[in-house]
PDB file of N, CA and C in Angstrom:
ATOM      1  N   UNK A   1       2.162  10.986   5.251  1.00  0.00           N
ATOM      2  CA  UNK A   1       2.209  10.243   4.025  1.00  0.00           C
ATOM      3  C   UNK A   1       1.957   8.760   4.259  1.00  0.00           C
ATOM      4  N   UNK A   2       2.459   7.815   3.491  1.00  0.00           N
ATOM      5  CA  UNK A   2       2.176   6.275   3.073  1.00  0.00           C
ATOM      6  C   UNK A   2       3.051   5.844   4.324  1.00  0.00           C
ATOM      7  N   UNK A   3       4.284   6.215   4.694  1.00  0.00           N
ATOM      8  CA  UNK A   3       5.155   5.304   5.828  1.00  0.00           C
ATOM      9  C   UNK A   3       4.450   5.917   7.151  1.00  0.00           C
ATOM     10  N   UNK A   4       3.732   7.095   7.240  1.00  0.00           N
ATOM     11  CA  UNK A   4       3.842   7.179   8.075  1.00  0.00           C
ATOM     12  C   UNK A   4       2.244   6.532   8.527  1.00  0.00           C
ATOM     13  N   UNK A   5       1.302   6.293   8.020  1.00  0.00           N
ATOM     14  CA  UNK A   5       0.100   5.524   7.976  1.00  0.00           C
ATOM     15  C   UNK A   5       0.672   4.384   8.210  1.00  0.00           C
ATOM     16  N   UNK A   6       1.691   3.528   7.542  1.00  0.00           N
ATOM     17  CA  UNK A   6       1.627   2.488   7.498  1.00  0.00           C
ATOM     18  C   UNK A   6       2.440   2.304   9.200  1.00  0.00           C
ATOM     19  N   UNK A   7       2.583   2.860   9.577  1.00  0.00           N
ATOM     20  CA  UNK A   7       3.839   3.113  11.113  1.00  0.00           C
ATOM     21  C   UNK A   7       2.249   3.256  11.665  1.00  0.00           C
ATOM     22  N   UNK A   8       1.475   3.792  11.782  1.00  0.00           N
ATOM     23  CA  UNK A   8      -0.115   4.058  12.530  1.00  0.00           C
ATOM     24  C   UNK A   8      -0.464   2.064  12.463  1.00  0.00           C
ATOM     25  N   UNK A   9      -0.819   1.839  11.309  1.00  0.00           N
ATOM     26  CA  UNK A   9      -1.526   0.645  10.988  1.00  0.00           C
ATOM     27  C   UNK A   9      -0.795  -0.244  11.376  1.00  0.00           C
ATOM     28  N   UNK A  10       0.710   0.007  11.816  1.00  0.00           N
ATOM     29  CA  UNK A  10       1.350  -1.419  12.595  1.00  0.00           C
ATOM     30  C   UNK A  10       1.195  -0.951  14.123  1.00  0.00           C
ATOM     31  N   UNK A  11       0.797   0.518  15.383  1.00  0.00           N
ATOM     32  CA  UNK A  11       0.767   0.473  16.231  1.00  0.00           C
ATOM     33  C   UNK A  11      -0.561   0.272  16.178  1.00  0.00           C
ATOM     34  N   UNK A  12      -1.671  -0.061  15.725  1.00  0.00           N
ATOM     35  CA  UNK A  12      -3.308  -0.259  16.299  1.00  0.00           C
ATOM     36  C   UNK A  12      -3.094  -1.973  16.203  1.00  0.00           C
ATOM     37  N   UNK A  13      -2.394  -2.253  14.857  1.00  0.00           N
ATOM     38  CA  UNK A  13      -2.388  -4.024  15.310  1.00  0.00           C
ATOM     39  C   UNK A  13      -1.728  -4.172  16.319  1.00  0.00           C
ATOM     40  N   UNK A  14      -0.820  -4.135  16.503  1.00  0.00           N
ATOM     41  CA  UNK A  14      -0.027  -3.915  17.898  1.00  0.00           C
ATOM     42  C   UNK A  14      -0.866  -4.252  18.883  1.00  0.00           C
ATOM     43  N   UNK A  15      -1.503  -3.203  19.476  1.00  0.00           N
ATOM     44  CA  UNK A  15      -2.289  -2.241  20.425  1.00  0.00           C
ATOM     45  C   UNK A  15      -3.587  -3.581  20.233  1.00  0.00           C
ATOM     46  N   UNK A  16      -4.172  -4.043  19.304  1.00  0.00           N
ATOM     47  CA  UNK A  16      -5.368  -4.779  19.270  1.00  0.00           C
ATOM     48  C   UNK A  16      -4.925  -6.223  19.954  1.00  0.00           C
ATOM     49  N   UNK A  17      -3.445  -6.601  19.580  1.00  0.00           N
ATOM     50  CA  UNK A  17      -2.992  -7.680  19.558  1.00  0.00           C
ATOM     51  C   UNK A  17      -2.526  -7.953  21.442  1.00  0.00           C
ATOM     52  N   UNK A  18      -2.487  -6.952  21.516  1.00  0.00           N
ATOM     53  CA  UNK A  18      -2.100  -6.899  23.369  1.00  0.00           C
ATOM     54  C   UNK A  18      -4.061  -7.010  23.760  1.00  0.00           C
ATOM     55  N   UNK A  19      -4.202  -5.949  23.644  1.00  0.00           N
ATOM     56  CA  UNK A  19      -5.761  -6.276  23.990  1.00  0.00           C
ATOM     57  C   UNK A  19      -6.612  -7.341  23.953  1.00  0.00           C
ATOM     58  N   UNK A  20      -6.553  -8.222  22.858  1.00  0.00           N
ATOM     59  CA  UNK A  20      -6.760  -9.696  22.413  1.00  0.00           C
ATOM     60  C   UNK A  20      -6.270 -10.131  24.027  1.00  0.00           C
ATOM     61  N   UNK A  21      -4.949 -10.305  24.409  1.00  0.00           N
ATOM     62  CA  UNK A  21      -4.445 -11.033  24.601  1.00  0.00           C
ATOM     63  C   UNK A  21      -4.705 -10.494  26.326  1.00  0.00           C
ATOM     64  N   UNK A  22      -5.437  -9.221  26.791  1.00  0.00           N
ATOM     65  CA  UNK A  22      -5.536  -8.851  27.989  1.00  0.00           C
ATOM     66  C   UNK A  22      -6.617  -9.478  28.341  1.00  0.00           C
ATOM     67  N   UNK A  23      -7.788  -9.427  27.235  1.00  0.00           N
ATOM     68  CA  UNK A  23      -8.992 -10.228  27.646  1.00  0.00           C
ATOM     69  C   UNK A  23      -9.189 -11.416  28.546  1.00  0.00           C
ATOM     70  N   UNK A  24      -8.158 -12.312  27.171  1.00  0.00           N
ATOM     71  CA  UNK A  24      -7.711 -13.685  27.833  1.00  0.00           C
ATOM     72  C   UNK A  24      -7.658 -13.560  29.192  1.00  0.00           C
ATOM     73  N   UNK A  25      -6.854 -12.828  29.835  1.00  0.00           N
ATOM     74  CA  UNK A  25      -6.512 -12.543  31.346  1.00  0.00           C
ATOM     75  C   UNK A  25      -7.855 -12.485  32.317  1.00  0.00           C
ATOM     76  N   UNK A  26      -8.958 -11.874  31.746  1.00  0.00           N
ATOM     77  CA  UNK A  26     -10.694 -11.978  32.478  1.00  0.00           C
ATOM     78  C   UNK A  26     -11.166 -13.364  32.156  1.00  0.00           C
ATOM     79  N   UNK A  27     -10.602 -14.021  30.826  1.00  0.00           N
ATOM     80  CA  UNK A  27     -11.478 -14.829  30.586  1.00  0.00           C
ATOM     81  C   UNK A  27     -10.742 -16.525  31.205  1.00  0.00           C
ATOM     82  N   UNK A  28      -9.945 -16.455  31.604  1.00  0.00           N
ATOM     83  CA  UNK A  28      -8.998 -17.410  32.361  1.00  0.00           C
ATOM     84  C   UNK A  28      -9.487 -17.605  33.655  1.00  0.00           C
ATOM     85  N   UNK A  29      -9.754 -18.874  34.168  1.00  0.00           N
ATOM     86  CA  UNK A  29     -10.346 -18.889  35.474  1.00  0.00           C
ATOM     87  C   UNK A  29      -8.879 -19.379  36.592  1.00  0.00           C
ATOM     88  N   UNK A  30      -9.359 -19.232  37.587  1.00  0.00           N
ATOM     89  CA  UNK A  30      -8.220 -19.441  38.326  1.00  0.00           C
ATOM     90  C   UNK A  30      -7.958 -20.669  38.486  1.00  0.00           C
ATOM     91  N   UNK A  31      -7.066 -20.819  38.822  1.00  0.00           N
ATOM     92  CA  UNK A  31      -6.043 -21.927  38.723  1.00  0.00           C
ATOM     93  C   UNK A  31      -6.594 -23.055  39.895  1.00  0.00           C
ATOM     94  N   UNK A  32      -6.771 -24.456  40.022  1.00  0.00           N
ATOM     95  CA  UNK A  32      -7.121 -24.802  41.026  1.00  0.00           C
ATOM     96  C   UNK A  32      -6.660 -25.207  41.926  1.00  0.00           C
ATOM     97  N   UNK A  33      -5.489 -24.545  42.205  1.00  0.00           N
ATOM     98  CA  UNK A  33      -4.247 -24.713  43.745  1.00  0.00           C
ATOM     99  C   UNK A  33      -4.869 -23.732  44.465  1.00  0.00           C
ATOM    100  N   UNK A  34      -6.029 -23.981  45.270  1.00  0.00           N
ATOM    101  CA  UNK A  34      -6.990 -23.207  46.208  1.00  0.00           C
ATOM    102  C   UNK A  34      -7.098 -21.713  45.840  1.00  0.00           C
ATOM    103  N   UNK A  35      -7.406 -21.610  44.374  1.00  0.00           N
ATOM    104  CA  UNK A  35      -7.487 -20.317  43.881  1.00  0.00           C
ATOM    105  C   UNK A  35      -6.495 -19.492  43.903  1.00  0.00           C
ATOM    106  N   UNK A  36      -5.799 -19.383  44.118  1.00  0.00           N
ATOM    107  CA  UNK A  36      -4.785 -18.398  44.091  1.00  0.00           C
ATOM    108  C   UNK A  36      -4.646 -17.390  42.554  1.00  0.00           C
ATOM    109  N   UNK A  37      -5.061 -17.940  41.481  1.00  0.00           N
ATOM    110  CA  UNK A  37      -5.148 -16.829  40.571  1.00  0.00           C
ATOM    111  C   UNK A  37      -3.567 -17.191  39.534  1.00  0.00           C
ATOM    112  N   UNK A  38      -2.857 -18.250  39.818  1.00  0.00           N
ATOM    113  CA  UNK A  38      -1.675 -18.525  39.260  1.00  0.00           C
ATOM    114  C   UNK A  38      -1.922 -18.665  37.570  1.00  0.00           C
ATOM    115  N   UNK A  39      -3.267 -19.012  36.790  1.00  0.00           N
ATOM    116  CA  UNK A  39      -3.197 -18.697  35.933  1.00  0.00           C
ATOM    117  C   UNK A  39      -3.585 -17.632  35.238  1.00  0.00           C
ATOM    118  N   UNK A  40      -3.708 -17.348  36.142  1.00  0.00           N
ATOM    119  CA  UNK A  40      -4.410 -15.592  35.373  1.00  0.00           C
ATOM    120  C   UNK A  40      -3.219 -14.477  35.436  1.00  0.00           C
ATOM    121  N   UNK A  41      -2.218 -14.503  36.205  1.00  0.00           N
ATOM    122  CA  UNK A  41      -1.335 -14.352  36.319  1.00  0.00           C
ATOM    123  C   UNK A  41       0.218 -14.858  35.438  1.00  0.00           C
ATOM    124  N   UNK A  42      -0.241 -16.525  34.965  1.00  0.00           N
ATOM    125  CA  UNK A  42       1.090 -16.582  33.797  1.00  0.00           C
ATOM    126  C   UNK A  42       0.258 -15.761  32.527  1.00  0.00           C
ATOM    127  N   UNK A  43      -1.140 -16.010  32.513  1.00  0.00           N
ATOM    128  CA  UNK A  43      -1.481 -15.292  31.252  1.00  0.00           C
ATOM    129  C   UNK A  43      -1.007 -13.950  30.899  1.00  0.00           C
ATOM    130  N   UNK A  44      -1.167 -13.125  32.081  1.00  0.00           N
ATOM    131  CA  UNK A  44      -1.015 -11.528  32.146  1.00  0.00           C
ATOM    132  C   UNK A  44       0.625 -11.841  31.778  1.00  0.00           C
ATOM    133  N   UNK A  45       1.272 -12.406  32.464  1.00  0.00           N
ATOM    134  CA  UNK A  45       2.555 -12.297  31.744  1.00  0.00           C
ATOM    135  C   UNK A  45       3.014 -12.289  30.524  1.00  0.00           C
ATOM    136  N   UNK A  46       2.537 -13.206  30.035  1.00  0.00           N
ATOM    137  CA  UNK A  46       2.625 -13.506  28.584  1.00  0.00           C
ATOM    138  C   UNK A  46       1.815 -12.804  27.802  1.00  0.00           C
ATOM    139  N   UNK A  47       1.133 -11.759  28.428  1.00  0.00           N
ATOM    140  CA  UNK A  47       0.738 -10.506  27.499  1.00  0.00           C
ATOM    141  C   UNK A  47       1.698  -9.539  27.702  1.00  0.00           C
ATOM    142  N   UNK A  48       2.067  -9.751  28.664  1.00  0.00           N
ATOM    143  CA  UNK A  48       3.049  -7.992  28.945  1.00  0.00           C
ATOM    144  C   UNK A  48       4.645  -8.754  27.911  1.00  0.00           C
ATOM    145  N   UNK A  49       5.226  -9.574  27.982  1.00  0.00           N
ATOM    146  CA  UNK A  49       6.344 -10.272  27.333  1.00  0.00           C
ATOM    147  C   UNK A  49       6.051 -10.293  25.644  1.00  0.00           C
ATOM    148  N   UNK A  50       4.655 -10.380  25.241  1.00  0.00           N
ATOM    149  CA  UNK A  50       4.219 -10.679  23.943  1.00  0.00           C
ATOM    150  C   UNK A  50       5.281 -10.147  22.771  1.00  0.00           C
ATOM    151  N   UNK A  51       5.078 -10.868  22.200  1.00  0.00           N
ATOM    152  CA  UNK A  51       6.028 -10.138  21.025  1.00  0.00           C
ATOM    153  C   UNK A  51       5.041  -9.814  19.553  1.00  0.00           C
ATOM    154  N   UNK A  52       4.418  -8.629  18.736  1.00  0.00           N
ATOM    155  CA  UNK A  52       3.589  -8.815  18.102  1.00  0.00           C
ATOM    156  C   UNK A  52       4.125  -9.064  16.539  1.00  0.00           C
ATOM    157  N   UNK A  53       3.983  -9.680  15.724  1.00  0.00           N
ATOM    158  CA  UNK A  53       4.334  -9.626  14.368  1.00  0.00           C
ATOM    159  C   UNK A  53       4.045  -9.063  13.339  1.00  0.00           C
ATOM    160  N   UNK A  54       4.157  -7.730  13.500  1.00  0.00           N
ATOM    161  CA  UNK A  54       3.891  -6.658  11.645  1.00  0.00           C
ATOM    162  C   UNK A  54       3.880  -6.760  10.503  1.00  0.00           C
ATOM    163  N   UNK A  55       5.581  -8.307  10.056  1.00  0.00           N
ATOM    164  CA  UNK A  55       6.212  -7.536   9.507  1.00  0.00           C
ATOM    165  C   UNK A  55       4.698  -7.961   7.885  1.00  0.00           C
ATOM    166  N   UNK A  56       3.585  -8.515   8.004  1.00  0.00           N
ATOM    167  CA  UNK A  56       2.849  -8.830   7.238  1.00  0.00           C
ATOM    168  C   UNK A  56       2.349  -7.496   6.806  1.00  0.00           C
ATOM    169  N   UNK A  57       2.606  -6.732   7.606  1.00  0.00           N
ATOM    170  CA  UNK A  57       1.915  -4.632   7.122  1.00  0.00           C
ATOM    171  C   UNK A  57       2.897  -3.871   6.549  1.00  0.00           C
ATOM    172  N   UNK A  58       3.683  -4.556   6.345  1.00  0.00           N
ATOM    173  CA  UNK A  58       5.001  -3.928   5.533  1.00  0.00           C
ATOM    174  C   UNK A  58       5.226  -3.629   4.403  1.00  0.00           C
ATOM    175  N   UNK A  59       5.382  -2.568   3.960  1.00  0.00           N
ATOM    176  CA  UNK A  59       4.344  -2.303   2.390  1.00  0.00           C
ATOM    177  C   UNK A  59       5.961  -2.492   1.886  1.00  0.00           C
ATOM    178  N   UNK A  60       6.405  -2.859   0.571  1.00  0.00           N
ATOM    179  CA  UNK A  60       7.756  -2.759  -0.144  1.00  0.00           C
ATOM    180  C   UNK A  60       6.770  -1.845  -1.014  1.00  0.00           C
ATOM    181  N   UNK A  61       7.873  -0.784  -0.803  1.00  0.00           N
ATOM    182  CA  UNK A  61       7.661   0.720  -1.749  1.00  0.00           C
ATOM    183  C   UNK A  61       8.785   0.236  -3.229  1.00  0.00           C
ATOM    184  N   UNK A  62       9.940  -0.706  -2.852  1.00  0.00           N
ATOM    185  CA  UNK A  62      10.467  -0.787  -3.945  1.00  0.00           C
ATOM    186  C   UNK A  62      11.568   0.795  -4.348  1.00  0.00           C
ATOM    187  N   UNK A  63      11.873   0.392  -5.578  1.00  0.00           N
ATOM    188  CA  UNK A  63      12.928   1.295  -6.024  1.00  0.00           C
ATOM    189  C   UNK A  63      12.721   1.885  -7.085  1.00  0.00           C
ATOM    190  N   UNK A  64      13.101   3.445  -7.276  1.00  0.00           N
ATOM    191  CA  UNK A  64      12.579   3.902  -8.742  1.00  0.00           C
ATOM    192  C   UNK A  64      14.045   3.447  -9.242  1.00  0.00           C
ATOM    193  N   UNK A  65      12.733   3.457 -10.711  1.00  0.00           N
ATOM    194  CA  UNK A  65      13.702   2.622 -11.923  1.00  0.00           C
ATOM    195  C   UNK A  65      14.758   3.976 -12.333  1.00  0.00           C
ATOM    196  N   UNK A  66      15.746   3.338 -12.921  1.00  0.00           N
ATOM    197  CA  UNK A  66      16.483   3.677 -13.747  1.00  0.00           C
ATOM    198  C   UNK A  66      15.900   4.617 -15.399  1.00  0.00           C
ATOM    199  N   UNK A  67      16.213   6.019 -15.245  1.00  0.00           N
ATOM    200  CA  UNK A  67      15.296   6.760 -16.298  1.00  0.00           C
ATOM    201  C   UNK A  67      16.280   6.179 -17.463  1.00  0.00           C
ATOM    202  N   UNK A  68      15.383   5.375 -18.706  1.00  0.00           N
ATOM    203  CA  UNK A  68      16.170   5.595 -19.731  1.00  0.00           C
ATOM    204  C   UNK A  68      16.707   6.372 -20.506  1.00  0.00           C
ATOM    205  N   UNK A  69      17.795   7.080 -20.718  1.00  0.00           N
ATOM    206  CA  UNK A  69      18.110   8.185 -21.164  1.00  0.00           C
ATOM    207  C   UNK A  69      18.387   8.020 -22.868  1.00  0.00           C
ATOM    208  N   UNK A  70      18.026   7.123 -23.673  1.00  0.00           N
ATOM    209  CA  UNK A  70      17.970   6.442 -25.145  1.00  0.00           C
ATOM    210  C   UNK A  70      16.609   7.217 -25.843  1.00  0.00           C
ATOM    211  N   UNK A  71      15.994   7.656 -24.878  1.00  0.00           N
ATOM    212  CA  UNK A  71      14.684   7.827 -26.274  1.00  0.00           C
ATOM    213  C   UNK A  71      14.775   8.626 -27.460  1.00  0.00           C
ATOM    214  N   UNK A  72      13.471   8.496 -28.073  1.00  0.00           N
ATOM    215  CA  UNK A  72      13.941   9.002 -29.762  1.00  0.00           C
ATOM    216  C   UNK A  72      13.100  10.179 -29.518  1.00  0.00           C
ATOM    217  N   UNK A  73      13.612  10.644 -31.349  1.00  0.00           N
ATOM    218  CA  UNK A  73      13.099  11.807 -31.140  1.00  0.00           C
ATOM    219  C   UNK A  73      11.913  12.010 -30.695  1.00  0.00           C
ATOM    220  N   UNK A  74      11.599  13.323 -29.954  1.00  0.00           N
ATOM    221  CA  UNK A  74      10.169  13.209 -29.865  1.00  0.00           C
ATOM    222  C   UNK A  74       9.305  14.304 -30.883  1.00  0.00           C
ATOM    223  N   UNK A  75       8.104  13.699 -31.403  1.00  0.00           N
ATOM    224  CA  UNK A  75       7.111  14.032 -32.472  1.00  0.00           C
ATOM    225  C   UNK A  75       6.396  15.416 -31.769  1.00  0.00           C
ATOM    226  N   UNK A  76       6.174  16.323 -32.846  1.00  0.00           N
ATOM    227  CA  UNK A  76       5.235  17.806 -32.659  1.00  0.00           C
ATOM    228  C   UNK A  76       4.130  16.914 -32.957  1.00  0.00           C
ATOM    229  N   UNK A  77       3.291  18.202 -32.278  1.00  0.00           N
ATOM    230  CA  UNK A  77       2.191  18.177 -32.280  1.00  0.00           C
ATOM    231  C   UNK A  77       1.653  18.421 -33.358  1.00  0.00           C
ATOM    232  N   UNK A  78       1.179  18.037 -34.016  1.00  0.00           N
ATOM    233  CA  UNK A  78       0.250  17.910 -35.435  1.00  0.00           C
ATOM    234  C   UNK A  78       1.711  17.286 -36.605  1.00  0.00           C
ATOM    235  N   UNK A  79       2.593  17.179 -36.377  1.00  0.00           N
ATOM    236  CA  UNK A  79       3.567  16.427 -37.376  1.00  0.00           C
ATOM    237  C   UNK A  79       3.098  14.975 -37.918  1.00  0.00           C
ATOM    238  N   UNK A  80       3.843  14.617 -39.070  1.00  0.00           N
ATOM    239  CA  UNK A  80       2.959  13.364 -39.486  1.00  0.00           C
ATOM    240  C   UNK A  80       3.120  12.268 -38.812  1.00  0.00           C
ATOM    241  N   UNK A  81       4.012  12.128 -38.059  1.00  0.00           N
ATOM    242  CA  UNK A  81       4.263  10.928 -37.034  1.00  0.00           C
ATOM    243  C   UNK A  81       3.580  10.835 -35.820  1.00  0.00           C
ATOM    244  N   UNK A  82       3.521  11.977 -35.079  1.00  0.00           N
ATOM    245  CA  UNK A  82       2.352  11.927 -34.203  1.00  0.00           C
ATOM    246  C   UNK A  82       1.095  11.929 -34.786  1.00  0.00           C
ATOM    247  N   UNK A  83       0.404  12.727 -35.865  1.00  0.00           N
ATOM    248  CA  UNK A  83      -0.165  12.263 -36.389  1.00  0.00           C
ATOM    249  C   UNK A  83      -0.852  10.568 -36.437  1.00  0.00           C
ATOM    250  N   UNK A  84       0.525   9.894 -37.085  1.00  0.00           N
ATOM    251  CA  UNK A  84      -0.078   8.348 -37.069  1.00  0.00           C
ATOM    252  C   UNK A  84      -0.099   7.437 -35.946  1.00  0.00           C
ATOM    253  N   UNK A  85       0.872   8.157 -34.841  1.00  0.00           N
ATOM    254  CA  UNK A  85       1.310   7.344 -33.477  1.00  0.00           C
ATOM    255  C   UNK A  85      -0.650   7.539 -32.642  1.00  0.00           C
ATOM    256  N   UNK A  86      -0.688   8.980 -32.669  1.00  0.00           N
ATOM    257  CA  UNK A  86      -2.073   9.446 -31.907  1.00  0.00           C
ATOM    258  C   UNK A  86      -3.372   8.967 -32.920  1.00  0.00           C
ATOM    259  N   UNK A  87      -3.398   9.158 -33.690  1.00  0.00           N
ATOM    260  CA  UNK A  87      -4.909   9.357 -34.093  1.00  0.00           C
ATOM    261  C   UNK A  87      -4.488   7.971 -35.283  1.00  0.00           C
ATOM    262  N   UNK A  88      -4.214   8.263 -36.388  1.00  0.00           N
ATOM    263  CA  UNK A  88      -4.325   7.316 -37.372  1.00  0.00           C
ATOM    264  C   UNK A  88      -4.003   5.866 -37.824  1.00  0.00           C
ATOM    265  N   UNK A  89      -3.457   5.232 -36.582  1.00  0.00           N
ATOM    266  CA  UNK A  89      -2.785   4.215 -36.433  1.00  0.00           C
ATOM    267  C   UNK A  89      -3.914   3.299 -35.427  1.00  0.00           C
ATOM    268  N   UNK A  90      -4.475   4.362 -34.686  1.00  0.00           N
ATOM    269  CA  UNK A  90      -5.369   3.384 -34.016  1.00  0.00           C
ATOM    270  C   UNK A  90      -7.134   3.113 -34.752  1.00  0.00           C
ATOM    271  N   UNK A  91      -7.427   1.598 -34.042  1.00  0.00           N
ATOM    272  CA  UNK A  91      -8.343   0.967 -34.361  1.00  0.00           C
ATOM    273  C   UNK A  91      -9.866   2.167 -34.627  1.00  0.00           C
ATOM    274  N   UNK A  92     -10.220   2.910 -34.155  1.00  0.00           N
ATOM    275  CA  UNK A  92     -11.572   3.310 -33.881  1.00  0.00           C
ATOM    276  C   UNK A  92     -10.912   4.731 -34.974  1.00  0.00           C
ATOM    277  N   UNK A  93     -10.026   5.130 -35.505  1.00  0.00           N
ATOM    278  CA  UNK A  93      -9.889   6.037 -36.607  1.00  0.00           C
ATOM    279  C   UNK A  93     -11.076   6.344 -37.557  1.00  0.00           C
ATOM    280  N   UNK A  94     -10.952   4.836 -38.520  1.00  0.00           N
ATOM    281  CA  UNK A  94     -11.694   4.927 -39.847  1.00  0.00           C
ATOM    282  C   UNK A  94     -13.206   5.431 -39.049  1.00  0.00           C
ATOM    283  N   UNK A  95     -13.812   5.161 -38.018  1.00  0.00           N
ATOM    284  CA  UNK A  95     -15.115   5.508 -37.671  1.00  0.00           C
ATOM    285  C   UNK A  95     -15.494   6.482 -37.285  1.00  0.00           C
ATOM    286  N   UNK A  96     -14.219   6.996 -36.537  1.00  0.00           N
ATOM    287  CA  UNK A  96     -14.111   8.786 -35.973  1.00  0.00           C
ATOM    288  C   UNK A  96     -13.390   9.366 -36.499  1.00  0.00           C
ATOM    289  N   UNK A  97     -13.219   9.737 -38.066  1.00  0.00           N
ATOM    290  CA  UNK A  97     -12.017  10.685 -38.313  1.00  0.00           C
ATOM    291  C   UNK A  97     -11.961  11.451 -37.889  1.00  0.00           C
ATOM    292  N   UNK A  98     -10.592  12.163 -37.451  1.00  0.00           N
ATOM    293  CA  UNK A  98     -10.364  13.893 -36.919  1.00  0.00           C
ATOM    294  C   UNK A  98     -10.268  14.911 -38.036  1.00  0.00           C
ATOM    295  N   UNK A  99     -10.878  16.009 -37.413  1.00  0.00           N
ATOM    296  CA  UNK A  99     -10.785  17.186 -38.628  1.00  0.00           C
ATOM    297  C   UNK A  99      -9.164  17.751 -38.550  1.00  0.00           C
ATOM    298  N   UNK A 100      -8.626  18.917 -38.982  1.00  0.00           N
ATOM    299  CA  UNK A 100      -7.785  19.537 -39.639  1.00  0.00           C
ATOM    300  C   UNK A 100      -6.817  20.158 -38.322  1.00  0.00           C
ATOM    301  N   UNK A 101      -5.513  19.150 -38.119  1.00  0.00           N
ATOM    302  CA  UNK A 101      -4.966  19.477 -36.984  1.00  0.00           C
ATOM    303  C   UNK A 101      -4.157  20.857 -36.346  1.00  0.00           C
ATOM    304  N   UNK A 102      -4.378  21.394 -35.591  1.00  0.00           N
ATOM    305  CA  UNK A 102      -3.940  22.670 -34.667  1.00  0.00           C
ATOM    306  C   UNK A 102      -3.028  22.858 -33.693  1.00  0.00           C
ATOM    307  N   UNK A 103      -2.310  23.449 -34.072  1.00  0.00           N
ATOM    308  CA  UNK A 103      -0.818  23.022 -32.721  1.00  0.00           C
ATOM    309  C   UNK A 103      -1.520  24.169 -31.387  1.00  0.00           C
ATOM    310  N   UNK A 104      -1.300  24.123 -30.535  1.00  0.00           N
ATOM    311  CA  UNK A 104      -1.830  24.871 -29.549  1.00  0.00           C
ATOM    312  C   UNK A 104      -0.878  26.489 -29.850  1.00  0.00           C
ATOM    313  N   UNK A 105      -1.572  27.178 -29.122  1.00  0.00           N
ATOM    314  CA  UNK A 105      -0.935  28.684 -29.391  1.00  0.00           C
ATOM    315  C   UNK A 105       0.148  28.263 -28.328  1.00  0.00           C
ATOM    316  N   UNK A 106       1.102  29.387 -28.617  1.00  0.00           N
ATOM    317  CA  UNK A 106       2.460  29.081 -27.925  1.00  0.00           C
ATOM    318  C   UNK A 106       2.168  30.322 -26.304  1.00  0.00           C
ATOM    319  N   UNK A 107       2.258  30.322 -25.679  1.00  0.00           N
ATOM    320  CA  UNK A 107       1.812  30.870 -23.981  1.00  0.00           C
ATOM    321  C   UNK A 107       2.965  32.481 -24.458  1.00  0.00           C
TER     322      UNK A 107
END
């Protein structure tokens, strides 16, 4: 599902974000205390120590609402209130009238 993609999409940044940071380690020249390699070496450290920051992939799923349990009655199908709620109340009516309404057969 959604957490668990989103748990994927924080280990590839992750995973990209070390890699970024391994490169550095080829692309660092050595240090010039007769070569010894001392900076290529704090670099590699500070990739393996890295700390990466997610929390920007962090989806807030949030909270389901509260069902209102107040509503009114509810209107049949072809009754005169649905009637005016569905079809006769709205704008594009007078241009499309509907013909002669049909409640569905009952199953």
């Amino acid at each position: 599902g959604i957490r668990q993609k989103e748990a994927a999409r924080k280990a590839d940044y992750e995973a990209a974000e070390r890699i970024d940071c391994l490169f550095k380690v080829w692309e660092t020249g050595a240090s010039s205390d007769n070569e010894t390699g001392t900076s290529k070496n704090t670099t590699l450290s500070k990739c393996k120590m890295m700390t990466v920051d997610t929390q920007h992939l962090t989806i807030d799923y949030g909270s389901i609402p509260v069902a209102d349990l107040t509503c009114g009655p509810i209107n049949q199908v072809c009754d005169s209130n649905w009637l005016k709620e569905e079809y006769n109340s709205q704008a594009w009516y007078s241009k499309a009238p509907t013909g002669t309404c049909t409640t569905c057969p009952t199953p």
